[in-house]
N, C-alpha and C. Protein backbone atom coordinates (compact mmCIF):
# COMPACT_ATOMS: atom_id res chain seq x y z
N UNK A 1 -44.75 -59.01 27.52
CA UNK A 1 -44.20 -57.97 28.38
C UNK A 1 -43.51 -56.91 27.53
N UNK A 2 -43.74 -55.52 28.11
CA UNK A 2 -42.96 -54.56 27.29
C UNK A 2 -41.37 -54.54 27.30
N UNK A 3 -40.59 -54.29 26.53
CA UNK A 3 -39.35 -54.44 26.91
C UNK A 3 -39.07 -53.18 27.72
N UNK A 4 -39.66 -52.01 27.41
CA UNK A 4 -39.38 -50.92 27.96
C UNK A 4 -39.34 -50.86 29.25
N UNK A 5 -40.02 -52.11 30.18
CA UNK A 5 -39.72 -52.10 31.81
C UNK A 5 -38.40 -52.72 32.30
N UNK A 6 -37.50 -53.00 31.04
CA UNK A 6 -36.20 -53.95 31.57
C UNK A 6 -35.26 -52.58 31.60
N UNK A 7 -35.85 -51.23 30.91
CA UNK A 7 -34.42 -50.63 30.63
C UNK A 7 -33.88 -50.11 32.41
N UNK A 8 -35.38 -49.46 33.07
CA UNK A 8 -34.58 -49.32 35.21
C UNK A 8 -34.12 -50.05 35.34
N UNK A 9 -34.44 -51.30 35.20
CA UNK A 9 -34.08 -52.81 35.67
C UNK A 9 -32.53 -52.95 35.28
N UNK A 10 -31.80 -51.82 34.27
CA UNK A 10 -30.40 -52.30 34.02
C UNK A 10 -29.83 -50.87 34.23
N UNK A 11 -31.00 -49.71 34.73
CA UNK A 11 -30.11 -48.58 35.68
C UNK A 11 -29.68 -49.35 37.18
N UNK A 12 -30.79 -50.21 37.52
CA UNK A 12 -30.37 -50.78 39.03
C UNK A 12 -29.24 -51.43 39.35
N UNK A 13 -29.12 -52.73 38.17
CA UNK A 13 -28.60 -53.34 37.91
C UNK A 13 -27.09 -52.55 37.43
N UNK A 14 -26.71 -50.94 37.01
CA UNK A 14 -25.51 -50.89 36.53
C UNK A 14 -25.23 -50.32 38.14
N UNK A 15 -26.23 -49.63 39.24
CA UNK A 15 -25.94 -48.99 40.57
C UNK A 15 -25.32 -49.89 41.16
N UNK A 16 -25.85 -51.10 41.07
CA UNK A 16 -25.80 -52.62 41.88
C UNK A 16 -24.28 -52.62 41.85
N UNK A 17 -23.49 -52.26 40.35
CA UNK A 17 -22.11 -52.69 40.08
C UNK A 17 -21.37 -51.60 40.62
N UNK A 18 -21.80 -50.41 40.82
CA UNK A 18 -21.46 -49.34 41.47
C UNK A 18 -21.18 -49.50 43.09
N UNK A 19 -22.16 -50.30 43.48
CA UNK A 19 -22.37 -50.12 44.96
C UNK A 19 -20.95 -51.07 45.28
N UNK A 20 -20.61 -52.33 44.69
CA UNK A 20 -19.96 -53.19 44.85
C UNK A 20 -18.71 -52.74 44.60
N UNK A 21 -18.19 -52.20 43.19
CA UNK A 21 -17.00 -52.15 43.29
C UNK A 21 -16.19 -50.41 44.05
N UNK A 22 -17.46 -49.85 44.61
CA UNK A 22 -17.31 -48.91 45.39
C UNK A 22 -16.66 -49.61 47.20
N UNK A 23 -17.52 -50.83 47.22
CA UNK A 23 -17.40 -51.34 48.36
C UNK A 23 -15.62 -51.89 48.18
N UNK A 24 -15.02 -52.58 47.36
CA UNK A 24 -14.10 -52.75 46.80
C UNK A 24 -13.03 -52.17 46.73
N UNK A 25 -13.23 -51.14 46.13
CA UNK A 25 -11.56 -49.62 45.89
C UNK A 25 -11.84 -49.15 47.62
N UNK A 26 -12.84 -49.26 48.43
CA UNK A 26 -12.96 -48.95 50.10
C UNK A 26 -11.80 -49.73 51.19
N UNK A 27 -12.10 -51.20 50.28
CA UNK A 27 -11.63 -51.86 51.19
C UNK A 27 -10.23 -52.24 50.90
N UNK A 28 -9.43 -51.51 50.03
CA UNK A 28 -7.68 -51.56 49.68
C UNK A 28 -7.35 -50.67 50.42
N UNK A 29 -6.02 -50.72 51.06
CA UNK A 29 -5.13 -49.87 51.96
C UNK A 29 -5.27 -48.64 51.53
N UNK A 30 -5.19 -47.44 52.49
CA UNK A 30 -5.56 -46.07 52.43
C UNK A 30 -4.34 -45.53 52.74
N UNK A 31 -2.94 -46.24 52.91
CA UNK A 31 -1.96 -46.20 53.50
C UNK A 31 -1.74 -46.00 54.60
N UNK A 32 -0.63 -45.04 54.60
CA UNK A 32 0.31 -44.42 56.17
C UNK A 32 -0.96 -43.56 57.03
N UNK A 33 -0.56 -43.20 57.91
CA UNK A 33 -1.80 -42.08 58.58
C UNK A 33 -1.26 -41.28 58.48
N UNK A 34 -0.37 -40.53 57.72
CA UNK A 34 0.14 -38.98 57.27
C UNK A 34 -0.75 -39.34 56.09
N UNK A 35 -1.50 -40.40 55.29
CA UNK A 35 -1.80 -39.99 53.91
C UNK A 35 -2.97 -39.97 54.42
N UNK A 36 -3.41 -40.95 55.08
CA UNK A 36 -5.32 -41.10 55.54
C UNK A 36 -5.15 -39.70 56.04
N UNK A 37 -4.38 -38.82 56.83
CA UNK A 37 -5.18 -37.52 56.95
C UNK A 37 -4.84 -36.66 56.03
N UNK A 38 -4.43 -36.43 55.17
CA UNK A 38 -4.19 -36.12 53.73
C UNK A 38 -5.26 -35.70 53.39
N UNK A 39 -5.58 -37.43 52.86
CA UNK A 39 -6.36 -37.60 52.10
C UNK A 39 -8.12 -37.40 52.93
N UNK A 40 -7.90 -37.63 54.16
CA UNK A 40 -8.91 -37.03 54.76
C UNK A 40 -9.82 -35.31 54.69
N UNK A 41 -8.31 -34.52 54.69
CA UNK A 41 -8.36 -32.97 54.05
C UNK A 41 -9.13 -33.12 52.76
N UNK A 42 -8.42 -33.66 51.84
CA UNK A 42 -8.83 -33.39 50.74
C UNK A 42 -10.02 -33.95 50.29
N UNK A 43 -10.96 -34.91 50.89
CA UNK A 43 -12.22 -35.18 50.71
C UNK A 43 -12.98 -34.07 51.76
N UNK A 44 -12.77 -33.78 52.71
CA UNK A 44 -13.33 -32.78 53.53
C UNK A 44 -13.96 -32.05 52.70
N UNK A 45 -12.74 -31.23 51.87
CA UNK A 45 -12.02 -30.14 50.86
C UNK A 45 -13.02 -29.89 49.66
N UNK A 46 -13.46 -31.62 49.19
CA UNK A 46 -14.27 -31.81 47.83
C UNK A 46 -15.61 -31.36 48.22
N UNK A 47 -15.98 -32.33 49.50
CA UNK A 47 -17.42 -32.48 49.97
C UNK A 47 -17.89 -31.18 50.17
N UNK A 48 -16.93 -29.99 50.72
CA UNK A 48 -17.76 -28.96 51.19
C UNK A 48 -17.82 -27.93 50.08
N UNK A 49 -16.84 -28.23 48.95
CA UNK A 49 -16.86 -27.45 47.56
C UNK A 49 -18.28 -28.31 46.95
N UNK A 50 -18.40 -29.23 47.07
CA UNK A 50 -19.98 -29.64 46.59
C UNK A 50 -21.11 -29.38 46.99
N UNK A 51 -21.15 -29.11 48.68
CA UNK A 51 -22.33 -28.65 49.40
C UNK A 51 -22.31 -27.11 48.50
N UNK A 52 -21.11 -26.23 48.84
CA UNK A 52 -21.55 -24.54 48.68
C UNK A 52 -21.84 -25.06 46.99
N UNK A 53 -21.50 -25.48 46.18
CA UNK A 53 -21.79 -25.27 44.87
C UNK A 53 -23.47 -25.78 44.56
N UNK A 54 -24.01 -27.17 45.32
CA UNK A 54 -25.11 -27.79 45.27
C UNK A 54 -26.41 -26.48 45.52
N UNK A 55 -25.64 -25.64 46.95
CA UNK A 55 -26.78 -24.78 47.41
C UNK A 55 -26.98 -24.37 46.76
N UNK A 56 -26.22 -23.29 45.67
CA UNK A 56 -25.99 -21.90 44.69
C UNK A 56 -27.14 -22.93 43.77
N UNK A 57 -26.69 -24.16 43.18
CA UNK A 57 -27.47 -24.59 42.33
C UNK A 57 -28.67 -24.93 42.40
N UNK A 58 -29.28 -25.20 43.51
CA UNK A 58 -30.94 -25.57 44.08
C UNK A 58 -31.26 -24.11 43.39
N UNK A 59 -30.85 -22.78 43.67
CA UNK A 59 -31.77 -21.79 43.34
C UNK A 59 -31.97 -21.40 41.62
N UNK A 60 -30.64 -21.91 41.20
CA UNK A 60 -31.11 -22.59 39.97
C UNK A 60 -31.80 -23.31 39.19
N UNK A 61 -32.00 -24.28 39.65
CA UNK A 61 -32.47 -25.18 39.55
C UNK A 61 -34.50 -25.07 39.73
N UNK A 62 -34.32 -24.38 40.71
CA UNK A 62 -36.17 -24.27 41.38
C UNK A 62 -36.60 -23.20 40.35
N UNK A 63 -35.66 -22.11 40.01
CA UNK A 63 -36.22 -20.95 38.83
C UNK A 63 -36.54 -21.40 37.66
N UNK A 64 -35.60 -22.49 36.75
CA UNK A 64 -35.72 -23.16 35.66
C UNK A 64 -36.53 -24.01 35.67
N UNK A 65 -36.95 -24.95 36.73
CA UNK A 65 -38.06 -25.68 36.77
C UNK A 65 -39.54 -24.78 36.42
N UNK A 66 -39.66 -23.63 37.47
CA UNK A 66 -40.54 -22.57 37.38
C UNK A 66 -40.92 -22.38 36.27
N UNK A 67 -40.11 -22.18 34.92
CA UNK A 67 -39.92 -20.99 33.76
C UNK A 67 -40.61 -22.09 32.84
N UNK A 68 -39.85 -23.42 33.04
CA UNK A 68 -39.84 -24.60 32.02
C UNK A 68 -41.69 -25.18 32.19
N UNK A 69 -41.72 -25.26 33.58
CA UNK A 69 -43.22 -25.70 33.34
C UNK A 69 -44.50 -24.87 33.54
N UNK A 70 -43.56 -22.98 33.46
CA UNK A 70 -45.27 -22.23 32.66
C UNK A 70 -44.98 -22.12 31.04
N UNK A 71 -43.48 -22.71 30.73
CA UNK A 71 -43.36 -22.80 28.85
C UNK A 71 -44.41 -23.72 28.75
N UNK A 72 -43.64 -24.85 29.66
CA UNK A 72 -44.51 -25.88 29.27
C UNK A 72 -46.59 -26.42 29.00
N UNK A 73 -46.66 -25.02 30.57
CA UNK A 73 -48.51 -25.05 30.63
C UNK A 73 -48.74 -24.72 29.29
N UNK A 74 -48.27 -23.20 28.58
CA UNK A 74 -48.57 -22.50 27.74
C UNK A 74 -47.87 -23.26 25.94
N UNK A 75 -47.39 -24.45 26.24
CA UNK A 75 -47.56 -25.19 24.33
C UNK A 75 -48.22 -26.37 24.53
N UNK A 76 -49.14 -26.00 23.73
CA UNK A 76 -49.73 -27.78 23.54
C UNK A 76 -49.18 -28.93 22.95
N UNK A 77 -47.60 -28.94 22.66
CA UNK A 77 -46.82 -29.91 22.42
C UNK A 77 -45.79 -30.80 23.69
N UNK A 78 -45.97 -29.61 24.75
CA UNK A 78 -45.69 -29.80 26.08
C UNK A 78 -46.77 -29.96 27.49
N UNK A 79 -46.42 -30.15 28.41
CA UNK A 79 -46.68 -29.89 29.55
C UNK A 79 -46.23 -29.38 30.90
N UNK A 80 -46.86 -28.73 31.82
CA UNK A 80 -45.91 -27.87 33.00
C UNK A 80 -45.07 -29.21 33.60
N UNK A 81 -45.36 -30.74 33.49
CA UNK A 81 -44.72 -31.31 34.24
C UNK A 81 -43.18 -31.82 33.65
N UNK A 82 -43.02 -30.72 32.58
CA UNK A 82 -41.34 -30.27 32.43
C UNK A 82 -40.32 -30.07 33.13
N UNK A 83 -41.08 -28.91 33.80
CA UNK A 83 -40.59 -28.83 34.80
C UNK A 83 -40.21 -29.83 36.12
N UNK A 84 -40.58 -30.25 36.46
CA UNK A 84 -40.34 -31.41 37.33
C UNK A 84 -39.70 -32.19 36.58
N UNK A 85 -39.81 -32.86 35.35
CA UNK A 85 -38.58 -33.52 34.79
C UNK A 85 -37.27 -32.80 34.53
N UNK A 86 -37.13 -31.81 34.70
CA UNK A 86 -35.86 -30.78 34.70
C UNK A 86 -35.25 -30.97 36.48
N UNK A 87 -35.98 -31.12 37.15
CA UNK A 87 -35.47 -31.16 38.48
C UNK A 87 -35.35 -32.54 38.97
N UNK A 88 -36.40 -33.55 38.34
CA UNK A 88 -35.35 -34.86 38.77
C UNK A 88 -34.00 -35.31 38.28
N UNK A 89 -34.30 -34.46 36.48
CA UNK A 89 -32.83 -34.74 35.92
C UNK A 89 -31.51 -34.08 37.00
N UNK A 90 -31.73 -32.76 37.17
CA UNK A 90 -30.74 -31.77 37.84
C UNK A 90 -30.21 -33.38 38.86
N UNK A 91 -31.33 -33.55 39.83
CA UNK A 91 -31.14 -34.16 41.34
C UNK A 91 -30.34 -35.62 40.94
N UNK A 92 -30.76 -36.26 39.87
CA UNK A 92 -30.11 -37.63 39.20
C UNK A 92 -28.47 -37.38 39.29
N UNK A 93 -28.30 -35.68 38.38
CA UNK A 93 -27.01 -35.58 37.77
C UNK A 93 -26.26 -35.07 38.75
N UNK A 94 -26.50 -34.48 40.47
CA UNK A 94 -26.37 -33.95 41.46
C UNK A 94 -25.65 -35.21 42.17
N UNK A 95 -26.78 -36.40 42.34
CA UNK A 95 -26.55 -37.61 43.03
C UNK A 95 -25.11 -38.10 42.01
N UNK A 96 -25.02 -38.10 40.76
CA UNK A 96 -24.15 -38.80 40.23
C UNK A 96 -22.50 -37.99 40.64
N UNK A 97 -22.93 -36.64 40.36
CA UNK A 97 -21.21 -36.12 41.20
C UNK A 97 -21.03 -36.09 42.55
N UNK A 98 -22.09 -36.35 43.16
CA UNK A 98 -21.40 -36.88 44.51
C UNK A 98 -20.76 -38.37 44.82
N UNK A 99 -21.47 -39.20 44.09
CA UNK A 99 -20.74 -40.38 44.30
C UNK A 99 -19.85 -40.31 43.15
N UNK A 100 -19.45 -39.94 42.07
CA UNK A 100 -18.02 -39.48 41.74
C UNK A 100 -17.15 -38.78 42.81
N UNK A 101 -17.79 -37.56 42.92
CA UNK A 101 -16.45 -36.97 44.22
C UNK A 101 -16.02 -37.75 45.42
N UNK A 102 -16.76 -38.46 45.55
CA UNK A 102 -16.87 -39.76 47.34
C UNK A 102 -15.79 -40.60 46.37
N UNK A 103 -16.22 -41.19 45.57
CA UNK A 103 -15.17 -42.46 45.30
C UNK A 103 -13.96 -41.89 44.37
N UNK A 104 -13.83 -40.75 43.76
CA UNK A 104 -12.71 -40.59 43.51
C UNK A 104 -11.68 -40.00 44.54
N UNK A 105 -11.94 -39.44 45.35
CA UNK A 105 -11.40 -39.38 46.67
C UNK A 105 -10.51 -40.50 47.58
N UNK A 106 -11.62 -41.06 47.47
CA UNK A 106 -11.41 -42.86 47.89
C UNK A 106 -9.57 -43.22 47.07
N UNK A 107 -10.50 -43.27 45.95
CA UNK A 107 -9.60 -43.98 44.95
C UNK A 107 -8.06 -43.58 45.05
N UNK A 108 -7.66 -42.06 45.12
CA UNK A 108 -6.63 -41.47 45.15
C UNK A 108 -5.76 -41.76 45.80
N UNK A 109 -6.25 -41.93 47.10
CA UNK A 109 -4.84 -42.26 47.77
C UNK A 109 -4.68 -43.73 47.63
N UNK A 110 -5.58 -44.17 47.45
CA UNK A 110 -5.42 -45.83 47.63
C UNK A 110 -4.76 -46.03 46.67
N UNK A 111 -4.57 -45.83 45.41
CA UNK A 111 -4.25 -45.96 44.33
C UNK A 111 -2.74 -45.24 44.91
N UNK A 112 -2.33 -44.22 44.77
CA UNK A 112 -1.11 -44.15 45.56
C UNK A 112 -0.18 -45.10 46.37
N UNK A 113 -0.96 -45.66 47.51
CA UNK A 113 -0.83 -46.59 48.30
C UNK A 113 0.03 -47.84 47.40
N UNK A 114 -1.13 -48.47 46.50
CA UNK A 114 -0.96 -49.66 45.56
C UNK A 114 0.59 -49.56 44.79
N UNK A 115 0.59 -48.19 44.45
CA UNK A 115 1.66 -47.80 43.61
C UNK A 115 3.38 -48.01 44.15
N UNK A 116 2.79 -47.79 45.07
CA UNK A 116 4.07 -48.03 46.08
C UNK A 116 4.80 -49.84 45.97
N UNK A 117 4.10 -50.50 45.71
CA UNK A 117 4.14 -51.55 45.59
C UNK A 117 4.15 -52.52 44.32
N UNK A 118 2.95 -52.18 42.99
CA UNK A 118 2.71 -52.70 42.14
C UNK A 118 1.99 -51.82 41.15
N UNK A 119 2.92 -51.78 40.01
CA UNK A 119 2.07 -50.64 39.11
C UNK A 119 0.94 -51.20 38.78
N UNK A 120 0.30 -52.51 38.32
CA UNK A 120 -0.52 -53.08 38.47
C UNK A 120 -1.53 -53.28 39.51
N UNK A 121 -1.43 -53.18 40.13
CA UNK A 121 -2.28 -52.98 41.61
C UNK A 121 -2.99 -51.29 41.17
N UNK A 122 -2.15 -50.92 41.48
CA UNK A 122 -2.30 -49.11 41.12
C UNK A 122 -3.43 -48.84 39.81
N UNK A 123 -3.25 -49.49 38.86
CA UNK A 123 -3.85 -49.34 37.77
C UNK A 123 -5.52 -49.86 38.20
N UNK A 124 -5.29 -51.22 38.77
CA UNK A 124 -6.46 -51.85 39.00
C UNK A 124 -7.74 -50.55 40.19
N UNK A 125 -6.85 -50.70 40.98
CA UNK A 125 -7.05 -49.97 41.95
C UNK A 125 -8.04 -48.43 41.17
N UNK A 126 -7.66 -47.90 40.26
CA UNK A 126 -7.46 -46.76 39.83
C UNK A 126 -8.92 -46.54 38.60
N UNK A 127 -8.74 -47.68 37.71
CA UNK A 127 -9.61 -48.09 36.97
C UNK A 127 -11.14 -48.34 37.83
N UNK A 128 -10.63 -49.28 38.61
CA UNK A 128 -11.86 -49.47 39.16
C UNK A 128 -12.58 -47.99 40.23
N UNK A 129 -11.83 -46.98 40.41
CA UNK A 129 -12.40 -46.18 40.85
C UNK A 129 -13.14 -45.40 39.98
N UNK A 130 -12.92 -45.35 38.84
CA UNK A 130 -13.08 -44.54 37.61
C UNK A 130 -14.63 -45.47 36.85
N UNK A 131 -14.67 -46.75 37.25
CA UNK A 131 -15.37 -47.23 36.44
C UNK A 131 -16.67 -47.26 37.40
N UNK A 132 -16.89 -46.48 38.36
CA UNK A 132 -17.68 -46.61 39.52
C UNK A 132 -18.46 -45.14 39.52
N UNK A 133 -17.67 -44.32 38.54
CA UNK A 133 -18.10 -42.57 38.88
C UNK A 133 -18.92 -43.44 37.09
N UNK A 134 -18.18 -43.99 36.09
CA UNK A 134 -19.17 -43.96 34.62
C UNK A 134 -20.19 -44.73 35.19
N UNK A 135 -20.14 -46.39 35.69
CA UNK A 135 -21.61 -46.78 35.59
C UNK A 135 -22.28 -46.03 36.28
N UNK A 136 -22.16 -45.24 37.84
CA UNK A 136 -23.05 -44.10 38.52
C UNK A 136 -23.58 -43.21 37.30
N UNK A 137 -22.82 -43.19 36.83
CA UNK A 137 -23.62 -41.91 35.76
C UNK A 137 -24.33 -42.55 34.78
N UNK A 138 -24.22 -43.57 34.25
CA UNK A 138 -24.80 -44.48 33.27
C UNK A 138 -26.19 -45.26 33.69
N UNK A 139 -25.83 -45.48 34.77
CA UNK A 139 -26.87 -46.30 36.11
C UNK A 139 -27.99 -45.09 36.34
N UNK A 140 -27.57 -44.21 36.92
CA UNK A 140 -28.76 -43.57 36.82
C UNK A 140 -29.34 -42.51 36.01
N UNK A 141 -28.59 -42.01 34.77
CA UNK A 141 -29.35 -41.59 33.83
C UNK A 141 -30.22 -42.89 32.98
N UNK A 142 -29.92 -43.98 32.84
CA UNK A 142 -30.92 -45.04 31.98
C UNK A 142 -31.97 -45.34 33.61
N UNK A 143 -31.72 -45.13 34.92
CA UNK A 143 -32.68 -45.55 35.96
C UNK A 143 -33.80 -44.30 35.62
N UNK A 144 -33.28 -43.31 35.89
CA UNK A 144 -33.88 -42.19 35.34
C UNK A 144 -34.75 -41.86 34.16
N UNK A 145 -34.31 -42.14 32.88
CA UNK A 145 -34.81 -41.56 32.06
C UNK A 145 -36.09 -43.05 31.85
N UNK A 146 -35.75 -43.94 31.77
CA UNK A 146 -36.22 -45.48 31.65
C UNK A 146 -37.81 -44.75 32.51
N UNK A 147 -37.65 -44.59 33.57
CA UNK A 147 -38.68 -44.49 34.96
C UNK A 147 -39.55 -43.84 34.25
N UNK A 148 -39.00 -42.63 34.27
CA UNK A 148 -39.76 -41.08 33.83
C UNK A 148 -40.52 -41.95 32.41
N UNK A 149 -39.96 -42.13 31.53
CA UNK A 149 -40.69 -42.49 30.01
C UNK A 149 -41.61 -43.65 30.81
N UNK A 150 -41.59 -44.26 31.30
CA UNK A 150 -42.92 -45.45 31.76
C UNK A 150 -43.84 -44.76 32.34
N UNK A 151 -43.52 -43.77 33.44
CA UNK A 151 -44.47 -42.93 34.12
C UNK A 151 -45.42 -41.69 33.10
N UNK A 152 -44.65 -41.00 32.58
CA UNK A 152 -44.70 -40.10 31.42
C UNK A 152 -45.78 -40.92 30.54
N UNK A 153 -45.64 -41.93 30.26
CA UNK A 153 -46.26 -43.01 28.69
C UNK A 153 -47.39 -43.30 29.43
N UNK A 154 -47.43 -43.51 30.67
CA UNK A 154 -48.61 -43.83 31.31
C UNK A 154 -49.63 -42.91 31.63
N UNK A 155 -49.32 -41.84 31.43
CA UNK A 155 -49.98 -40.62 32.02
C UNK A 155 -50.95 -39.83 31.04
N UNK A 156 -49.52 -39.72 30.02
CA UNK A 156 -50.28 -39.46 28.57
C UNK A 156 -50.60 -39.93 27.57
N UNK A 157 -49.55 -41.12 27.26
CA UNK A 157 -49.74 -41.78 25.78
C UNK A 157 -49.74 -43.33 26.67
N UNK A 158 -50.93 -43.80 26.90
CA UNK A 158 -51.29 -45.27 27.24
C UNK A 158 -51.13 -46.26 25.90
N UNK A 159 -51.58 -45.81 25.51
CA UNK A 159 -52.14 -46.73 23.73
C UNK A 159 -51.70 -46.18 22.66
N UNK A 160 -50.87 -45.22 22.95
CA UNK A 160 -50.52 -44.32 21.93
C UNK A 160 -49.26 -44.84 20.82
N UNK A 161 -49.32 -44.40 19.94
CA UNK A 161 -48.78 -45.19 18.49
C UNK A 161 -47.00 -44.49 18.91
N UNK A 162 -45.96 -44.64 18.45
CA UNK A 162 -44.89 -43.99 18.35
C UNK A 162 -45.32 -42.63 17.86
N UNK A 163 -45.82 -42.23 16.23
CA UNK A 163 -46.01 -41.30 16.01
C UNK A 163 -47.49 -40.32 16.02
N UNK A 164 -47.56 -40.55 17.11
CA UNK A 164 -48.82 -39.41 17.84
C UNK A 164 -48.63 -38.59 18.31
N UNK A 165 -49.36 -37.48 18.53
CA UNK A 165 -49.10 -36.17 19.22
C UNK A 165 -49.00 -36.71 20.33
N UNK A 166 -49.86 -37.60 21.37
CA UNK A 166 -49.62 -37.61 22.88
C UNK A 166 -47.79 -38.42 23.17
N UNK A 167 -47.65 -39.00 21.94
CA UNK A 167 -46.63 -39.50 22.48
C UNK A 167 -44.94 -38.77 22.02
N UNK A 168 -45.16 -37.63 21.08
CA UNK A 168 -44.90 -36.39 21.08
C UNK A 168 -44.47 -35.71 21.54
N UNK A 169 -45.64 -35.82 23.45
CA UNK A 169 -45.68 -34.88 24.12
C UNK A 169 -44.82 -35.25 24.94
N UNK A 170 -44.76 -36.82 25.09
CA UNK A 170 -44.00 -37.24 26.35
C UNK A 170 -43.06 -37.32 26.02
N UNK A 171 -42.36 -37.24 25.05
CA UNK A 171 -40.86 -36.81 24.38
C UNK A 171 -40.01 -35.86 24.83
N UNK A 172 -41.45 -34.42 24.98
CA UNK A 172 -40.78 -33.12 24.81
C UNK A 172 -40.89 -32.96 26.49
N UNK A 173 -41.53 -33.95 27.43
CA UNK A 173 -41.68 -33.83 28.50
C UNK A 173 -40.21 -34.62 29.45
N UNK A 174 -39.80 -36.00 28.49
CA UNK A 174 -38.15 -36.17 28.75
C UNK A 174 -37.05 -35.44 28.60
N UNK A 175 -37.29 -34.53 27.97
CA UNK A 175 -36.16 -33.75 27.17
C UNK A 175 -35.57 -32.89 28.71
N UNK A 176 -36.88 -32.51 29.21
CA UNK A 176 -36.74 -31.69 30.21
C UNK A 176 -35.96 -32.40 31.71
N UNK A 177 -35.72 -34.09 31.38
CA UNK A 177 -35.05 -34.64 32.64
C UNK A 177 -33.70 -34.79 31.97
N UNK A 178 -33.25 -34.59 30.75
CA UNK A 178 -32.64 -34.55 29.86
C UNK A 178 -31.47 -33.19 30.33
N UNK A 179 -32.33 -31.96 29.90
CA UNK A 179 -31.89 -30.72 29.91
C UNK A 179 -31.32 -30.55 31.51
N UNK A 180 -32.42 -30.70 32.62
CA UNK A 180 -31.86 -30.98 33.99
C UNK A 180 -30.31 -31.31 34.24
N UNK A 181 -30.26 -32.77 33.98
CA UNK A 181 -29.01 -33.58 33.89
C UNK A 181 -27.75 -32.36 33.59
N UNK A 182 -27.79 -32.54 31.89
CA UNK A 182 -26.80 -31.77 31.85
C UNK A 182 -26.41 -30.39 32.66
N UNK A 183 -27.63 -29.37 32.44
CA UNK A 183 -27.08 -28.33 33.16
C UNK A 183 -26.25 -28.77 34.36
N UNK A 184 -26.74 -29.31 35.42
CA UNK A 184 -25.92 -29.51 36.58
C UNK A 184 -24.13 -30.10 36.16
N UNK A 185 -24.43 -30.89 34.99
CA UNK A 185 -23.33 -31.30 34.63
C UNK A 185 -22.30 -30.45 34.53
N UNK A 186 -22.61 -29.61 33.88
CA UNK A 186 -21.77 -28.81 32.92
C UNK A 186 -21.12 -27.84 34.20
N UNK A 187 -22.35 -27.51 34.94
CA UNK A 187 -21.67 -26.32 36.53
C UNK A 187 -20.79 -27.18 37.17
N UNK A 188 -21.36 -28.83 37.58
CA UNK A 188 -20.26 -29.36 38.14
C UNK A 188 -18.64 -29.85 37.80
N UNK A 189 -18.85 -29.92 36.68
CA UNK A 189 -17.48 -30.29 35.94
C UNK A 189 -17.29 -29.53 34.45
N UNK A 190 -17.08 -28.49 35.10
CA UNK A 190 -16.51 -27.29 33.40
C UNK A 190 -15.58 -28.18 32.63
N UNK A 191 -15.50 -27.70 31.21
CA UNK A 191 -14.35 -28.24 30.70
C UNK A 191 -12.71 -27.08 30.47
């Protein structure tokens, strides 16, 4: 067996830990109901700063796909289906700040809540919200990139050696779920 089919298998597997300890920082006190509607505002607040920013970015996103896979028709070290790996990356790195913004939301007040009580609690509480936005992002850039290179390898380089042009190609054809990713990154969380 190739090893290369275990690497989704441990994007799923890091979502899996996502889904759980998301379920987790959910189910600790949200406190008083002056904070649950607080804190209700202020996820409102996030979610709809993510919708208007997501829209602006789709038209981004559909132009650079455009550009990337007539670069891509026009080098024979590439292919147009660059483009489309530029837009699953974008949609991967899209999906990953939303379930950052959902569970750090979460996390905030609860973690507040905890604090009130046990700095330890608070920490736990806090950590584990934090460790739910990295494996999301870890989880599905290796679900992601893992997929694409099996699909990609299959398409073009079946039998192909490491250092061949077809397999070359499917390199310069990841790069582009690669390039995706970040851009969105970088609009969603400036430094």
């Amino acid at each position: 067996m190739d090893l290369f089919y275990l690497i989704p298998v441990f994007g799923v597997v890091a979502l899996l830990y996502t889904f759980l300890q998301s379920n987790w920082v959910s189910k600790q006190n949200a406190g008083n109901e002056k904070m649950k509607i607080i804190s209700g505002h202020i996820a409102d607040g996030a979610m709809a700063f993510l919708k208007a920013e997501y829209k602006i970015l789709t038209y981004f996103v559909v132009v650079v796909s455009i550009l990337l896979a007539v670069m891509g028709a026009s080098n024979s070290n590439s292919h147009w289906s660059i483009g489309i790996a530029f837009a699953v990356g974008a949609v991967f790195s899209a999906l990953a700040g939303f379930i950052g913004m959902k569970i750090a939301t979460k996390a905030n007040v609860r973690t507040a809540e905890a604090a009130r009580t046990s700095l330890s609690k608070a920490l736990k509480v806090s950590f584990t919200g934090g460790s739910v936005m990295g494996m999301g992002v870890a989880g599905l850039a290796v679900l992601g990139l893992g997929a694409l290179f099996l699909i990609i390898k299959q398409i073009f380089a079946p039998d192909a050696t490491v250092d061949s042009h077809e397999m070359e190609k499917t390199i310069e054809i990841l790069t582009g779920f690669s390039l995706g990713a970040e851009s969105i990154a970088q609009k969603i969380l400036p430094e």
